[in-house]
N, C-alpha and C. Protein backbone atom coordinates (compact mmCIF):
# COMPACT_ATOMS: atom_id res chain seq x y z
N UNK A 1 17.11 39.85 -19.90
CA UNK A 1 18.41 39.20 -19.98
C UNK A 1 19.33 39.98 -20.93
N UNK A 2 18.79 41.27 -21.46
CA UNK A 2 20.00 42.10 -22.08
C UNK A 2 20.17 41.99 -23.93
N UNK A 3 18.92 41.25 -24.16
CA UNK A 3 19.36 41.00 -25.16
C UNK A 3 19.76 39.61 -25.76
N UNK A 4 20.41 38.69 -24.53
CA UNK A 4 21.20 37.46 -25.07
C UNK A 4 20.16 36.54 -24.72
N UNK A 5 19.63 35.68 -25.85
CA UNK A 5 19.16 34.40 -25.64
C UNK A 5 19.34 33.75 -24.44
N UNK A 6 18.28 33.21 -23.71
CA UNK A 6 18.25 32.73 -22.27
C UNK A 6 19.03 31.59 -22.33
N UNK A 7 19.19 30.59 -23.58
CA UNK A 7 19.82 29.52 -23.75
C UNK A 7 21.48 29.81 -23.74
N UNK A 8 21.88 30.48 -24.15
CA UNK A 8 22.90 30.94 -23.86
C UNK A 8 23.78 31.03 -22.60
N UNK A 9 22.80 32.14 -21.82
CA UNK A 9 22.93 32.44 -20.38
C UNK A 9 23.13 31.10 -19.66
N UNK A 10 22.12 30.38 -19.30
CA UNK A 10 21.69 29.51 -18.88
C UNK A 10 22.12 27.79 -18.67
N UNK A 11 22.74 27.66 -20.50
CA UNK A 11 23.16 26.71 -20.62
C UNK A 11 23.95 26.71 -21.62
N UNK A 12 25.51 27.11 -21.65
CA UNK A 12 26.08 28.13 -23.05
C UNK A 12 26.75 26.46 -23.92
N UNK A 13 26.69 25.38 -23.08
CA UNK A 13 27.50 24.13 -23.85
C UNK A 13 25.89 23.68 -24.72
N UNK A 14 25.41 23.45 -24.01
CA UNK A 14 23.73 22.84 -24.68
C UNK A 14 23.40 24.09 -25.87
N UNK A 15 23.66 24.99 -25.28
CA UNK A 15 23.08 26.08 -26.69
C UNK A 15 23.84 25.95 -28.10
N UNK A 16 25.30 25.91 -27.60
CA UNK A 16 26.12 25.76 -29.21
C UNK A 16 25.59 24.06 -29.54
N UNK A 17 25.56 23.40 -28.71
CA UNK A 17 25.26 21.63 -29.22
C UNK A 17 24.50 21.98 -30.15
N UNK A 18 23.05 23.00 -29.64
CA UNK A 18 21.87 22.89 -30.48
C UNK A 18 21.67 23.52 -32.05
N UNK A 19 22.85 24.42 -31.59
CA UNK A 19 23.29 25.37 -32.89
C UNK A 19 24.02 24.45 -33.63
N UNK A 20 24.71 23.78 -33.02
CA UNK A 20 25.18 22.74 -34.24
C UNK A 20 24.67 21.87 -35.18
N UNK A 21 23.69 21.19 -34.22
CA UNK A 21 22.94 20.04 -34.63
C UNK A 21 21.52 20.94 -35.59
N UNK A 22 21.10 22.35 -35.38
CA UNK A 22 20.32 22.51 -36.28
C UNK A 22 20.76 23.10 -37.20
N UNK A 23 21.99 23.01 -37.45
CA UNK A 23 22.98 23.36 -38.94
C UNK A 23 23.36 22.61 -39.94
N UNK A 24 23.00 21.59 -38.93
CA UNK A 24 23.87 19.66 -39.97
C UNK A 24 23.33 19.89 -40.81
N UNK A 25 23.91 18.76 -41.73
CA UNK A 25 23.25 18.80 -43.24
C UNK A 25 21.86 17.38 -42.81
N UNK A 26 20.59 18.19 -43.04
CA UNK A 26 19.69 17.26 -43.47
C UNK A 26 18.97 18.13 -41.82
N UNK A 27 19.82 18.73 -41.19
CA UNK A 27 18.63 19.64 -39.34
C UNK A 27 18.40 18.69 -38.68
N UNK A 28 17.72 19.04 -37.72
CA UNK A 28 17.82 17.97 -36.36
C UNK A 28 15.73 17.30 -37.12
N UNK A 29 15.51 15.89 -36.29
CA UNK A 29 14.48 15.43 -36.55
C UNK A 29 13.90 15.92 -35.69
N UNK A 30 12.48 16.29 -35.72
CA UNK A 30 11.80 16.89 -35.60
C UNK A 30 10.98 16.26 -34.15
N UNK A 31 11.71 14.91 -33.92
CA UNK A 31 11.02 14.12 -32.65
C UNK A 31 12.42 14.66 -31.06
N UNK A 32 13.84 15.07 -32.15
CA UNK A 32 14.64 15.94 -31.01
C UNK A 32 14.40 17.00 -30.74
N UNK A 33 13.63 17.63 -31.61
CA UNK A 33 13.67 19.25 -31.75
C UNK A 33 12.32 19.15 -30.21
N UNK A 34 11.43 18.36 -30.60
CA UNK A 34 10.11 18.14 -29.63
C UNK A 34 10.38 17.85 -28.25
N UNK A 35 11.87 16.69 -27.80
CA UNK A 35 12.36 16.66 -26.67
C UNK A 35 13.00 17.70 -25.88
N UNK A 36 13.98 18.77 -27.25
CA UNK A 36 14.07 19.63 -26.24
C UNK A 36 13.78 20.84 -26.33
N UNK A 37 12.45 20.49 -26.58
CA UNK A 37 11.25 21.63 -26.38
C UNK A 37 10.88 22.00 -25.13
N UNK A 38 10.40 20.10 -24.80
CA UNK A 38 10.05 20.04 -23.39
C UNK A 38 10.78 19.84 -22.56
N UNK A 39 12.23 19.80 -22.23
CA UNK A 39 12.96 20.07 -21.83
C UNK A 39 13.75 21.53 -21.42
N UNK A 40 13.03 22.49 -21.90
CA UNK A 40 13.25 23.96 -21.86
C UNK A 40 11.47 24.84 -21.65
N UNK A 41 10.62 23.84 -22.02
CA UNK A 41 9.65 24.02 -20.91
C UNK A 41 8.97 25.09 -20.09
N UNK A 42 9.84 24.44 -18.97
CA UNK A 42 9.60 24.93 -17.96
C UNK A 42 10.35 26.39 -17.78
N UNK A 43 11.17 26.93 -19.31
CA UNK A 43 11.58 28.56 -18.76
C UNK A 43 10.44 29.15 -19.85
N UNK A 44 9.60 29.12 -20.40
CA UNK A 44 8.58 29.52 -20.48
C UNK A 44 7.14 30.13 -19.68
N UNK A 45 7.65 29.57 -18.48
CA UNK A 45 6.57 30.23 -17.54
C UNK A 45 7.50 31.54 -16.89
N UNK A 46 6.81 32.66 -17.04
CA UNK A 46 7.47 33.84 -16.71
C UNK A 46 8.45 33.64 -14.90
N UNK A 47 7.26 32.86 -14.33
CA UNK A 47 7.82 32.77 -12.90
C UNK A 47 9.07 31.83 -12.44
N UNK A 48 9.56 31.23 -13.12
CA UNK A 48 10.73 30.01 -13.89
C UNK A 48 11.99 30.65 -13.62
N UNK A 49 11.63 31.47 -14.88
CA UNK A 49 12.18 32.29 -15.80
C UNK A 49 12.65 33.30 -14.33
N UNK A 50 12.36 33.97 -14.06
CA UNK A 50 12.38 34.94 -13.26
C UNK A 50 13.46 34.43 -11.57
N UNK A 51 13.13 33.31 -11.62
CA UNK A 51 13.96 32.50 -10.40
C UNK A 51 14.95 32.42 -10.85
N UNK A 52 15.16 31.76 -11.81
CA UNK A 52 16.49 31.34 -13.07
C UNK A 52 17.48 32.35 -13.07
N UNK A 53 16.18 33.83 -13.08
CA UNK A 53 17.16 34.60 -13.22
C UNK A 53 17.68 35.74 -12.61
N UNK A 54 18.33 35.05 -11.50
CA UNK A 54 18.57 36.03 -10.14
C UNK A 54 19.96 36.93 -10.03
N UNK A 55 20.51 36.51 -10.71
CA UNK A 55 22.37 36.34 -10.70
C UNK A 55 22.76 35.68 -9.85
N UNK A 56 22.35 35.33 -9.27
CA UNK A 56 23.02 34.43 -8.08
C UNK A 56 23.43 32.72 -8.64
N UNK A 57 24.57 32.62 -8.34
CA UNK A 57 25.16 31.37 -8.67
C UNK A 57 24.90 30.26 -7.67
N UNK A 58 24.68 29.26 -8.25
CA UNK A 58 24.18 28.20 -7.37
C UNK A 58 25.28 26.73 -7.57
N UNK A 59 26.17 26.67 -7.06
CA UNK A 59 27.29 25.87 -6.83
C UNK A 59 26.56 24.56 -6.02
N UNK A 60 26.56 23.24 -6.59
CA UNK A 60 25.87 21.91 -5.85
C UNK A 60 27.57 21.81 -4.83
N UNK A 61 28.87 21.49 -5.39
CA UNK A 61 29.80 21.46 -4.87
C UNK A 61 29.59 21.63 -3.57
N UNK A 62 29.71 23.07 -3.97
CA UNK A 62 30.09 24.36 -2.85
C UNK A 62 28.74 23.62 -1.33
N UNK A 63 27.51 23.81 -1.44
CA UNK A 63 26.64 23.24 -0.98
C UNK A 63 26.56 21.92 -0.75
N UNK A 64 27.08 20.78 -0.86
CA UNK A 64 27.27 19.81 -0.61
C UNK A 64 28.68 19.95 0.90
N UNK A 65 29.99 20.27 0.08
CA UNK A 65 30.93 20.83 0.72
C UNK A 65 30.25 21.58 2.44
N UNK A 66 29.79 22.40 2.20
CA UNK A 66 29.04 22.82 3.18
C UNK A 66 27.86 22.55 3.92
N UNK A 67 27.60 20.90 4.03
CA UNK A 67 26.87 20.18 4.60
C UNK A 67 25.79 20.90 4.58
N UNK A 68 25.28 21.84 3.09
CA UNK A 68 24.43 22.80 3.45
C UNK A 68 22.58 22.03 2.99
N UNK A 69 21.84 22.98 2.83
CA UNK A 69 20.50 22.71 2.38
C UNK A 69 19.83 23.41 1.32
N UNK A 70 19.50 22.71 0.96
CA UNK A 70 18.69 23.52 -0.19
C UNK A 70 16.78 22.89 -0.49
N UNK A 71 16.20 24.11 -0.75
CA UNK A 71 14.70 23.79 -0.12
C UNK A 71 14.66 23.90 -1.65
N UNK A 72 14.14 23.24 -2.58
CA UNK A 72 13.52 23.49 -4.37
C UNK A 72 11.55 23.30 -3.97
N UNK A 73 11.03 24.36 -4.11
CA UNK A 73 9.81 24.73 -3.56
C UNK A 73 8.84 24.91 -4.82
N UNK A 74 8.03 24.22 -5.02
CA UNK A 74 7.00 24.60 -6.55
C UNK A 74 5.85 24.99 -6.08
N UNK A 75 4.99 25.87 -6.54
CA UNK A 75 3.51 26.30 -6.07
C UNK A 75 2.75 25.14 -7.20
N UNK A 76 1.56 25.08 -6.59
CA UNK A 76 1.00 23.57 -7.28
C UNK A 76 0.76 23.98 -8.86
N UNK A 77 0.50 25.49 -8.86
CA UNK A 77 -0.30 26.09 -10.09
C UNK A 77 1.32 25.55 -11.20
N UNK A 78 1.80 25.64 -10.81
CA UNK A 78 3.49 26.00 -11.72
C UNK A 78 3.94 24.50 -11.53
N UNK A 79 3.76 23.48 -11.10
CA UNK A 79 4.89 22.38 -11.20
C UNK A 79 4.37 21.31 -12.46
N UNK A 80 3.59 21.63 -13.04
CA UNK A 80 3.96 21.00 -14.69
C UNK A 80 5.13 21.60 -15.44
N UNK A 81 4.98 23.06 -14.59
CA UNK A 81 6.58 23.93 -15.83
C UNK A 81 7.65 23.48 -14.96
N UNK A 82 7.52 23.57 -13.52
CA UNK A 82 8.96 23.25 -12.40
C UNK A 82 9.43 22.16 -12.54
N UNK A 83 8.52 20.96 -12.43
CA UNK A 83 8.77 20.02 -12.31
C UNK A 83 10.56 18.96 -13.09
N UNK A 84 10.66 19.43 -14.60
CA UNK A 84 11.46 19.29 -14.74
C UNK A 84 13.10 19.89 -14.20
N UNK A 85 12.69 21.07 -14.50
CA UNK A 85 13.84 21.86 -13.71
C UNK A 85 14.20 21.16 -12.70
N UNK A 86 13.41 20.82 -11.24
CA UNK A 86 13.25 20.10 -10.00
C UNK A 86 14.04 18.87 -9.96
N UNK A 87 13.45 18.46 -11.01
CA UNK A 87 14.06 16.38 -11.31
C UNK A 87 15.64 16.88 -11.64
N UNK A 88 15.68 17.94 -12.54
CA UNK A 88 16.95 18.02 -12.96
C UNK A 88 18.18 18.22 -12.11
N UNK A 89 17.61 19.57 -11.39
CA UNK A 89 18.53 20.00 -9.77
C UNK A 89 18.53 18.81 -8.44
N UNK A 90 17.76 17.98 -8.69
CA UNK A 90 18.17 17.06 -7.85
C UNK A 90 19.04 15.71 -8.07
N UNK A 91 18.64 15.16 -9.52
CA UNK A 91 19.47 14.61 -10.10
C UNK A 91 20.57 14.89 -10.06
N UNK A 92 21.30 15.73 -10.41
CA UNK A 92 22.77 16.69 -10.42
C UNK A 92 23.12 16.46 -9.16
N UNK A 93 22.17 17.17 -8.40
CA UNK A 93 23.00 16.86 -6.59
C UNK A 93 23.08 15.78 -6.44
N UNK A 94 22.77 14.34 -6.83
CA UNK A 94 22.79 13.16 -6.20
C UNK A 94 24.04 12.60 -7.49
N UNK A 95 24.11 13.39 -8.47
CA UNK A 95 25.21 12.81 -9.12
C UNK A 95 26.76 13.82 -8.50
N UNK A 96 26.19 14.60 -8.17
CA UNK A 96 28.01 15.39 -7.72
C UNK A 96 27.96 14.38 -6.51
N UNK A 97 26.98 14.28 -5.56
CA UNK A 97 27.30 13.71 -4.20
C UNK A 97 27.84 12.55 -4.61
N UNK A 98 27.86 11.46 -5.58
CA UNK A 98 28.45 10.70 -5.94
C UNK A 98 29.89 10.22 -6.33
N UNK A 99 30.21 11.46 -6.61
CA UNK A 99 31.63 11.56 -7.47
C UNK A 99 32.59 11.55 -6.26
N UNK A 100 33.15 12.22 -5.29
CA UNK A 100 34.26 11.60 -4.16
C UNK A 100 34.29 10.61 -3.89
N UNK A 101 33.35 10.39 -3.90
CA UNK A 101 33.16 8.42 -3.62
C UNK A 101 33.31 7.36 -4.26
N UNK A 102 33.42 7.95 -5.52
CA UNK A 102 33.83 6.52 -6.36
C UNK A 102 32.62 5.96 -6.00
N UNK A 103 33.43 4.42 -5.78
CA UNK A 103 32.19 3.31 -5.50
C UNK A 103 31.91 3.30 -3.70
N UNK A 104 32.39 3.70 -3.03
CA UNK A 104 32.34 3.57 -1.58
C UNK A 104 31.17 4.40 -1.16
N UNK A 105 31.09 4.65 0.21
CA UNK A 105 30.22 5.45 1.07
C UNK A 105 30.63 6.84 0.53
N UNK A 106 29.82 8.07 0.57
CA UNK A 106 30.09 9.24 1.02
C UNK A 106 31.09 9.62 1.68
N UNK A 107 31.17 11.03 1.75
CA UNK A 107 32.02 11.44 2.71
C UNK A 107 30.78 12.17 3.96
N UNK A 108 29.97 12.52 3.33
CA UNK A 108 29.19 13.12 4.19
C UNK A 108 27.90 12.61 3.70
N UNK A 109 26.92 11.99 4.58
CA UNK A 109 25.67 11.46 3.81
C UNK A 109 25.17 12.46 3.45
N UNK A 110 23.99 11.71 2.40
CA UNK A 110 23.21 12.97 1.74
C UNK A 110 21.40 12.92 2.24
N UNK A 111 20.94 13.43 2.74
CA UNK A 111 19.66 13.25 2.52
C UNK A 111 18.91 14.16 1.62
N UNK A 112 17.92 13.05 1.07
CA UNK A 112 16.56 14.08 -0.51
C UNK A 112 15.69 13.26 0.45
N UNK A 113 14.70 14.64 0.52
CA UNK A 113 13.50 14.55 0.97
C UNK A 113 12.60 15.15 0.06
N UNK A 114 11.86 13.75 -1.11
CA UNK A 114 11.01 14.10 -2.07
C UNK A 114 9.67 14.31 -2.10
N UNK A 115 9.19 15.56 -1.19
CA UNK A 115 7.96 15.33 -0.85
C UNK A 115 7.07 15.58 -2.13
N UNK A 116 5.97 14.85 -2.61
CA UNK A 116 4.70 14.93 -3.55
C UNK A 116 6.12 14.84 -4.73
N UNK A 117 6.59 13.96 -4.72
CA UNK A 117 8.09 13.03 -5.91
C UNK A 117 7.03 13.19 -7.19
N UNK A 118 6.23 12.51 -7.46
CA UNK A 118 5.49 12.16 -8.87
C UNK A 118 5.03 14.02 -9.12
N UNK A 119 4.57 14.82 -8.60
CA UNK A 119 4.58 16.02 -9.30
C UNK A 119 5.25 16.72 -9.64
N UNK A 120 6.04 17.20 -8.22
CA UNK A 120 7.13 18.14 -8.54
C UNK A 120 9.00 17.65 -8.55
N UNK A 121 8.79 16.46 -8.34
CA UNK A 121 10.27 15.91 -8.77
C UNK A 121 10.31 14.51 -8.88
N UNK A 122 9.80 14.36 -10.51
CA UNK A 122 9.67 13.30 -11.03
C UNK A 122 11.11 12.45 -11.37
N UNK A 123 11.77 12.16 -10.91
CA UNK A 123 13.18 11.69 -11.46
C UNK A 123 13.34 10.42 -11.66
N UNK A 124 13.86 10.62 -13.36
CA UNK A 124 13.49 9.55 -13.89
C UNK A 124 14.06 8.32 -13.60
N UNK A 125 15.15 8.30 -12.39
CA UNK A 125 16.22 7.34 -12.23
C UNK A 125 15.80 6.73 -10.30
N UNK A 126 15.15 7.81 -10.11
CA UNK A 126 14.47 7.35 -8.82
C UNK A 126 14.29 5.88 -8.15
N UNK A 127 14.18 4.55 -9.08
CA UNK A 127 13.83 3.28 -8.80
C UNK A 127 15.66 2.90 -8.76
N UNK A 128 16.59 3.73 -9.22
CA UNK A 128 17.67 3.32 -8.85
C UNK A 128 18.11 3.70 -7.84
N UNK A 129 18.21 5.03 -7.77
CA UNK A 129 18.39 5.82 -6.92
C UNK A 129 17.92 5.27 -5.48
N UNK A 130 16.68 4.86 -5.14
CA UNK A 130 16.58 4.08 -4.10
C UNK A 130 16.97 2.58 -3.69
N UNK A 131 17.33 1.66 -4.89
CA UNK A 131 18.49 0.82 -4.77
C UNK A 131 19.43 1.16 -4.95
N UNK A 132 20.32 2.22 -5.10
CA UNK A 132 21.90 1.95 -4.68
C UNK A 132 21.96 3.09 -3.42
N UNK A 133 20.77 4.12 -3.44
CA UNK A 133 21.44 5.00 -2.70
C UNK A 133 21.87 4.66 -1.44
N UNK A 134 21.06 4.09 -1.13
CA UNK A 134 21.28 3.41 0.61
C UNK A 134 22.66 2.95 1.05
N UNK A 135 22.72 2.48 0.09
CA UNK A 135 24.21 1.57 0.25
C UNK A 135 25.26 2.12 -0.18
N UNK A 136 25.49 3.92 -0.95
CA UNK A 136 26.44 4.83 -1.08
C UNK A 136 26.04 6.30 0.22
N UNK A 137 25.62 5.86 0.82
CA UNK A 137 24.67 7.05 1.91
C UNK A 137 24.29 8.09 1.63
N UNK A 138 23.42 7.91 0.52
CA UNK A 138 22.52 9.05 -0.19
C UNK A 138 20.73 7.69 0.24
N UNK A 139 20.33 8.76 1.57
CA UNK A 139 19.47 8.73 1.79
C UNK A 139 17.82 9.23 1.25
N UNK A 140 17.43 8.34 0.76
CA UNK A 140 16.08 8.75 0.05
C UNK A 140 14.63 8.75 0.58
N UNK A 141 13.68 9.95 0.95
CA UNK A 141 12.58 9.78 1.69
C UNK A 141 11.84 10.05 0.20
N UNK A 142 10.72 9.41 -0.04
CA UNK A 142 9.94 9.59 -1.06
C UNK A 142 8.54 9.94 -0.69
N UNK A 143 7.91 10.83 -0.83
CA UNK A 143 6.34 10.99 -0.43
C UNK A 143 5.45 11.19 -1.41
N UNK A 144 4.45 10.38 -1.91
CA UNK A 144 3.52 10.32 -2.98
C UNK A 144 2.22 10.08 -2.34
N UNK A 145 1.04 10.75 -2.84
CA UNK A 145 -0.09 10.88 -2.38
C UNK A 145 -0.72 9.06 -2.32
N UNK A 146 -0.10 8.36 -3.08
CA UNK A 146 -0.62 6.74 -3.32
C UNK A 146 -0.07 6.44 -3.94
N UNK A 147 -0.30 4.39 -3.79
CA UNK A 147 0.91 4.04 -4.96
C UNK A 147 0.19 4.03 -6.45
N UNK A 148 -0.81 4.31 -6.56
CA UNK A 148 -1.35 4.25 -8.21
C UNK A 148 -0.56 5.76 -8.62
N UNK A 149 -0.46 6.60 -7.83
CA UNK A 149 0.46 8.13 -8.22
C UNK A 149 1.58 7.65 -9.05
N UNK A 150 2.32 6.73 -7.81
CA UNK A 150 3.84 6.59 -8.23
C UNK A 150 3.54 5.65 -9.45
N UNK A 151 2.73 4.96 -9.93
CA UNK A 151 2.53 3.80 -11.11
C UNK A 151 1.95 4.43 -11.89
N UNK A 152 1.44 5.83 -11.89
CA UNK A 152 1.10 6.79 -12.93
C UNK A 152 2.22 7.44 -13.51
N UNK A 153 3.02 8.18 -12.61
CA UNK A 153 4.29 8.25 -13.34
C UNK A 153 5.38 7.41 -13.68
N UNK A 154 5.60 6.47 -12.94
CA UNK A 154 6.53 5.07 -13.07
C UNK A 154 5.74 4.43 -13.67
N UNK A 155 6.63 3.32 -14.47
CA UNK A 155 6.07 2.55 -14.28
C UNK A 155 5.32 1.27 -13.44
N UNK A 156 4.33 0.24 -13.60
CA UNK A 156 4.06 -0.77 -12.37
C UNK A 156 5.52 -1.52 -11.82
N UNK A 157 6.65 -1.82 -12.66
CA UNK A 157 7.23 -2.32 -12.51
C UNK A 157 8.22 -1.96 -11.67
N UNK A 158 8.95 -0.61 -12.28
CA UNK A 158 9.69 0.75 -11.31
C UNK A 158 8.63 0.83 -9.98
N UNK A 159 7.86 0.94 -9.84
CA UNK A 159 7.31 1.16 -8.55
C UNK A 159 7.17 0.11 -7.75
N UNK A 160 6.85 -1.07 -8.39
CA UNK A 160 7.14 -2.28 -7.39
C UNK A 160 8.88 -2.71 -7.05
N UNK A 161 9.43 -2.02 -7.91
CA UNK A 161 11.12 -1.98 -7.32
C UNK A 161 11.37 -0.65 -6.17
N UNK A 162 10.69 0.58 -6.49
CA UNK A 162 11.26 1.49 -5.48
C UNK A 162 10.14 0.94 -4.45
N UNK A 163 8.76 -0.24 -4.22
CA UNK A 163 8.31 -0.03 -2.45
C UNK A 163 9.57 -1.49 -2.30
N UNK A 164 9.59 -2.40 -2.86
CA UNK A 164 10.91 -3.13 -2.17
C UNK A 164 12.06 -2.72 -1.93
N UNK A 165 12.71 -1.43 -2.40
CA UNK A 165 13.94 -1.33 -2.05
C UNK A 165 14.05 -0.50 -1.20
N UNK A 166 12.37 0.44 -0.79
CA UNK A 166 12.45 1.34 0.60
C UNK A 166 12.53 0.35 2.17
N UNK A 167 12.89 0.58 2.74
CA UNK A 167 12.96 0.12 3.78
C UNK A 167 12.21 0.07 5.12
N UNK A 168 11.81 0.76 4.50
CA UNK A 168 10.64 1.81 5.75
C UNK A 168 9.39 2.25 4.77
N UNK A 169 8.35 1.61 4.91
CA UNK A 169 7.00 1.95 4.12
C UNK A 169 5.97 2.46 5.07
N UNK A 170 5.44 3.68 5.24
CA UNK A 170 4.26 4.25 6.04
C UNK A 170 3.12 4.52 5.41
N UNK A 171 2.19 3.90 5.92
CA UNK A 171 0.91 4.44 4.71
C UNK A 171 0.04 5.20 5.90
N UNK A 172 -0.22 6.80 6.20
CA UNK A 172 -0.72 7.86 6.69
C UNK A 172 -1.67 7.94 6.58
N UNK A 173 -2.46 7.21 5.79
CA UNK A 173 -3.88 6.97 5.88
C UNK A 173 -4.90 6.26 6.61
N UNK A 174 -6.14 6.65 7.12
CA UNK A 174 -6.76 5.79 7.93
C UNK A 174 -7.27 4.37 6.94
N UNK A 175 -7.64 4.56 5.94
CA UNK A 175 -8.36 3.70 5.23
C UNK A 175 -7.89 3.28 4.13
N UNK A 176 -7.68 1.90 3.58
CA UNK A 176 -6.87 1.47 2.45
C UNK A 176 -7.63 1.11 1.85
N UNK A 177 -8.31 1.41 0.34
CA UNK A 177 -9.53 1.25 -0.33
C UNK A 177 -9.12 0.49 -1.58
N UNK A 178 -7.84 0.61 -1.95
CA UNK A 178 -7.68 -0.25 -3.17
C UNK A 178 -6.87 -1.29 -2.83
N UNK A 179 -7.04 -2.53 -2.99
CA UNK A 179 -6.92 -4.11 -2.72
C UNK A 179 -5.34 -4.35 -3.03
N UNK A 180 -4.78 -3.99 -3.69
CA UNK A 180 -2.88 -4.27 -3.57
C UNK A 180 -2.36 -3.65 -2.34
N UNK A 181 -2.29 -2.18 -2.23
CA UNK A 181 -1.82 -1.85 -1.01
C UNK A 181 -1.98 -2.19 0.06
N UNK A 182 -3.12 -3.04 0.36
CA UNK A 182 -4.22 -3.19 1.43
C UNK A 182 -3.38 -4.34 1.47
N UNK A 183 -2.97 -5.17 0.52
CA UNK A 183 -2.44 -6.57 1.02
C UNK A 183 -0.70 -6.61 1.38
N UNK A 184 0.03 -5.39 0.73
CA UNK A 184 1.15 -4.94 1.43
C UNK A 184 1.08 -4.83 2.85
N UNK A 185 0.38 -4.32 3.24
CA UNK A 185 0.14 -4.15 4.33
C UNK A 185 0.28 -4.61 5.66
N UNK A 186 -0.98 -5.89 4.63
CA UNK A 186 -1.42 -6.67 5.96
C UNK A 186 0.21 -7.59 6.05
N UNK A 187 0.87 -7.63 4.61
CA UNK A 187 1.61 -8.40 4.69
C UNK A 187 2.71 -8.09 5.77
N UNK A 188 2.90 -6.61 6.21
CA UNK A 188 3.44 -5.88 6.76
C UNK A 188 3.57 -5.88 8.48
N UNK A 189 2.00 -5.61 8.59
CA UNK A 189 2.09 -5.46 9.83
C UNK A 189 0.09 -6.93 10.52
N UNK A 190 0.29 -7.73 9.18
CA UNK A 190 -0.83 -8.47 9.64
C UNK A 190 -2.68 -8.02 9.79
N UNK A 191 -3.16 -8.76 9.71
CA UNK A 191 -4.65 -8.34 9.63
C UNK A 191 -5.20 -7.31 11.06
């Protein structure tokens, strides 16, 4: 990168914040300094790092505008470091897709298709996101290996709000072995 701190490059408003705040009188506490540790993370893995740093500008606008697509792809070995990055770039897109709209519909729906959501795009707003999105036409597909996944990273409570507010529940499995889902189910489609 030439020399210049990646924080810089990368994120030049967040970098002076941080320069500020570890100048105050008395430094930042040591439980912020730890948040955005892990919050920067994920440019610690060389292969991150290396995507990050393509020159290529990545405009959500511009791509939205252009009814376009965008694939955010993690190899399994790497999505403890991706993962945030992931939550983050999708978050953002579902907050620009928001903004023409005010409170109304879209102009152009959006679809996120979160496949394996609890690893590689954990987002932390997700249980909202699937209650309001529907109803601003930001369409949400969520795919998690099980619901103890999604209640590993959610909480029980967040997860019993995002299977009521999906609309469409498929369970791809032949065999339902743990006794809650099993009774969704039946509640679903009967014994």
């Amino acid at each position: 990168m030439g020399g210049r701190p990646l924080l810089n490059t990368i994120a030049p408003d967040w970098a002076t914040e941080l320069r500020r705040l570890a100048v105050a009188p008395g430094g930042m506490p040591a439980s912020i300094w730890a948040g955005v540790r892990r919050a920067l993370d994920c440019f610690s893995d060389p292969r991150v790092l290396d995507a990050c740093s393509t020159g290529t500008n990545f405009a959500i606008k511009d791509l939205l505008e252009a009814k376009g697509t965008a694939y955010f792809v993690g190899a399994a070995s790497a999505q403890l470091s991706v993962a945030p990055l992931i939550a983050a770039l999708v978050e953002a897109i579902a907050d620009e897709a928001r903004q023409p709209a005010g409170r109304g519909n879209l102009t152009v729906p959006l679809s996120l298709i979160l496949d394996e959501a609890a690893n590689i795009a954990p987002l932390p707003t997700l249980p909202n996101l699937l209650s309001e999105g529907g109803g601003s036409g930001i369409q949400t597909l969520v795919v998690l290996q099980s619901l103890a996944q999604g209640r590993h990273r959610w909480s029980e409570a967040e997860m019993d709000a995002m299977w009521d507010a999906s609309t469409i529940k498929l369970d791809i499995a032949r065999y339902v072995t743990c006794w809650r889902p099993r009774g969704h189910f039946q509640a679903l489609w009967g014994n």
